[in-house]
C-alpha atoms as a PDB file:
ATOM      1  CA  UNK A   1      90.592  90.199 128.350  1.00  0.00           C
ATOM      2  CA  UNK A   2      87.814  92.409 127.810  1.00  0.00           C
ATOM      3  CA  UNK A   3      88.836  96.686 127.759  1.00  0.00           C
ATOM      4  CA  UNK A   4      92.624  95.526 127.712  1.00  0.00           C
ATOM      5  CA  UNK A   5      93.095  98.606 125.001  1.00  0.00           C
ATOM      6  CA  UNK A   6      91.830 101.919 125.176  1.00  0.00           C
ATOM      7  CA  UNK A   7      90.369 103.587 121.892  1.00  0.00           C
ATOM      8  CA  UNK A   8      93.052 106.198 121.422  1.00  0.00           C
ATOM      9  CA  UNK A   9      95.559 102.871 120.943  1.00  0.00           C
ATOM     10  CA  UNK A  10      93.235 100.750 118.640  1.00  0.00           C
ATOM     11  CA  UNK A  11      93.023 104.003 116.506  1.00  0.00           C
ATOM     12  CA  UNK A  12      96.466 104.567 116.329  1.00  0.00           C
ATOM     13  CA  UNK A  13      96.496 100.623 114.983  1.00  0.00           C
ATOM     14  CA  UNK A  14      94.106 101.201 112.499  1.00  0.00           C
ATOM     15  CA  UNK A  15      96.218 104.093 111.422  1.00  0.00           C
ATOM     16  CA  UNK A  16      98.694 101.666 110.450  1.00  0.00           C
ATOM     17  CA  UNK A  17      96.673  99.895 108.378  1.00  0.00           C
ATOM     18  CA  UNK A  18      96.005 100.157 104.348  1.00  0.00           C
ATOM     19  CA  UNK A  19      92.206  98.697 103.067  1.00  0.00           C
ATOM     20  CA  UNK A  20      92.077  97.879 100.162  1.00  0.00           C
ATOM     21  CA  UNK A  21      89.683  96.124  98.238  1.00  0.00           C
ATOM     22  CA  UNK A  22      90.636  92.401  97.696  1.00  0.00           C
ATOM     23  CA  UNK A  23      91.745  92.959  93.601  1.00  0.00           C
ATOM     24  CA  UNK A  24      94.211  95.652  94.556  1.00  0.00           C
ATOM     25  CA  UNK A  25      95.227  93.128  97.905  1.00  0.00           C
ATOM     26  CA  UNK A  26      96.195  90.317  95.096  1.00  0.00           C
ATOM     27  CA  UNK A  27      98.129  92.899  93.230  1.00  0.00           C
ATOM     28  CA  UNK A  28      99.807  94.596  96.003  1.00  0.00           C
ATOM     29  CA  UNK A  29     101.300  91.014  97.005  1.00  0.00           C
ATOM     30  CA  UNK A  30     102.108  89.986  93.877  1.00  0.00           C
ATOM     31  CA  UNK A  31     104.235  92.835  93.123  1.00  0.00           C
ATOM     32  CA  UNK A  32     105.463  93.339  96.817  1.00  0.00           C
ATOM     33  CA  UNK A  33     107.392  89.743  96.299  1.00  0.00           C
ATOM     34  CA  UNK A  34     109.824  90.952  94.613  1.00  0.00           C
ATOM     35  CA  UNK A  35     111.934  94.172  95.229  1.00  0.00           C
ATOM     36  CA  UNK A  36     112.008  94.881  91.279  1.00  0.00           C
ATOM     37  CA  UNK A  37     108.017  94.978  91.040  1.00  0.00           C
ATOM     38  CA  UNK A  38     107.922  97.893  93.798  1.00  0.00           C
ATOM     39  CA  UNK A  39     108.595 100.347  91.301  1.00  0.00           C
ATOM     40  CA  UNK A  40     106.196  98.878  89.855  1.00  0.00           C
ATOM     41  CA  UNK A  41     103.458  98.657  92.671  1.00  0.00           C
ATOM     42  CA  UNK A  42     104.310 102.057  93.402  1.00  0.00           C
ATOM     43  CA  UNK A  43     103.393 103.478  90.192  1.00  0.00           C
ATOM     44  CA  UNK A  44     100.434 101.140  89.976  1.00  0.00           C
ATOM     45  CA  UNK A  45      99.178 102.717  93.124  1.00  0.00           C
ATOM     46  CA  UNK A  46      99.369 105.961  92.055  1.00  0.00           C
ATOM     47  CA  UNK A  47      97.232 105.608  89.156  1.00  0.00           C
ATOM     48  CA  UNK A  48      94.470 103.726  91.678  1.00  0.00           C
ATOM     49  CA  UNK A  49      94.499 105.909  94.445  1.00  0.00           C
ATOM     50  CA  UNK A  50      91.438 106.411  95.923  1.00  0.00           C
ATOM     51  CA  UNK A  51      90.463 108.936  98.755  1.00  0.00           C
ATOM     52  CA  UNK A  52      91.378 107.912 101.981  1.00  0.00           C
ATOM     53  CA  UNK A  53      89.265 107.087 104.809  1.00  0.00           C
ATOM     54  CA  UNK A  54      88.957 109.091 107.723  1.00  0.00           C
ATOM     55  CA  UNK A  55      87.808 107.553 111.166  1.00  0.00           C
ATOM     56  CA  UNK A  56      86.606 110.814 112.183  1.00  0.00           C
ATOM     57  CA  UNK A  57      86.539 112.382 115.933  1.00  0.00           C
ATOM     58  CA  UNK A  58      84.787 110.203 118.544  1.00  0.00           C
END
Protein backbone atom coordinates (compact mmCIF):
# COMPACT_ATOMS: atom_id res chain seq x y z
CA UNK A 1 0.00 0.00 0.00
CA UNK A 2 1.86 2.70 -1.47
CA UNK A 3 0.95 6.68 0.17
CA UNK A 4 -1.09 4.78 2.98
CA UNK A 5 0.59 7.58 5.51
CA UNK A 6 0.90 11.08 5.03
CA UNK A 7 4.27 12.87 6.09
CA UNK A 8 2.89 14.86 8.98
CA UNK A 9 2.11 11.08 10.62
CA UNK A 10 5.50 9.38 9.72
CA UNK A 11 7.09 12.51 11.40
CA UNK A 12 5.20 12.36 14.34
CA UNK A 13 6.61 8.44 14.40
CA UNK A 14 9.96 9.38 14.06
CA UNK A 15 9.37 11.74 16.90
CA UNK A 16 8.94 8.82 18.97
CA UNK A 17 11.94 7.41 18.23
CA UNK A 18 15.58 7.63 20.09
CA UNK A 19 18.93 6.91 17.55
CA UNK A 20 21.43 6.01 18.98
CA UNK A 21 24.52 4.69 17.87
CA UNK A 22 24.72 0.83 18.24
CA UNK A 23 27.37 0.98 21.60
CA UNK A 24 24.95 3.16 23.50
CA UNK A 25 21.85 0.63 21.89
CA UNK A 26 23.81 -2.44 23.76
CA UNK A 27 24.00 -0.38 26.86
CA UNK A 28 20.64 1.06 26.90
CA UNK A 29 19.26 -2.70 26.83
CA UNK A 30 21.42 -4.00 29.09
CA UNK A 31 20.58 -1.68 31.75
CA UNK A 32 16.82 -1.27 30.67
CA UNK A 33 16.43 -5.20 31.82
CA UNK A 34 16.30 -4.58 34.96
CA UNK A 35 14.32 -1.83 36.88
CA UNK A 36 17.43 -1.32 39.36
CA UNK A 37 19.91 -0.43 36.36
CA UNK A 38 17.48 2.56 35.23
CA UNK A 39 18.92 4.72 37.68
CA UNK A 40 21.60 3.70 36.34
CA UNK A 41 20.91 4.16 32.49
CA UNK A 42 19.54 7.34 33.38
CA UNK A 43 22.56 8.78 34.79
CA UNK A 44 24.63 7.08 32.13
CA UNK A 45 22.67 9.01 29.60
CA UNK A 46 23.16 12.10 30.99
CA UNK A 47 26.77 12.06 30.91
CA UNK A 48 26.47 10.89 26.90
CA UNK A 49 24.02 13.14 25.73
CA UNK A 50 24.54 14.31 22.54
CA UNK A 51 22.59 17.10 20.60
CA UNK A 52 19.52 16.05 19.26
CA UNK A 53 18.51 15.79 15.79
CA UNK A 54 16.15 17.93 14.23
CA UNK A 55 14.14 16.81 11.04
CA UNK A 56 13.73 20.28 10.11
CA UNK A 57 10.59 21.99 8.17
CA UNK A 58 9.66 20.33 4.86
Amino acid sequence: MTGSYTLSQIRREIEKCDAVCSNCHSDRTFYRRSDQNMEKWKEFQKQRRVPELSLGDP
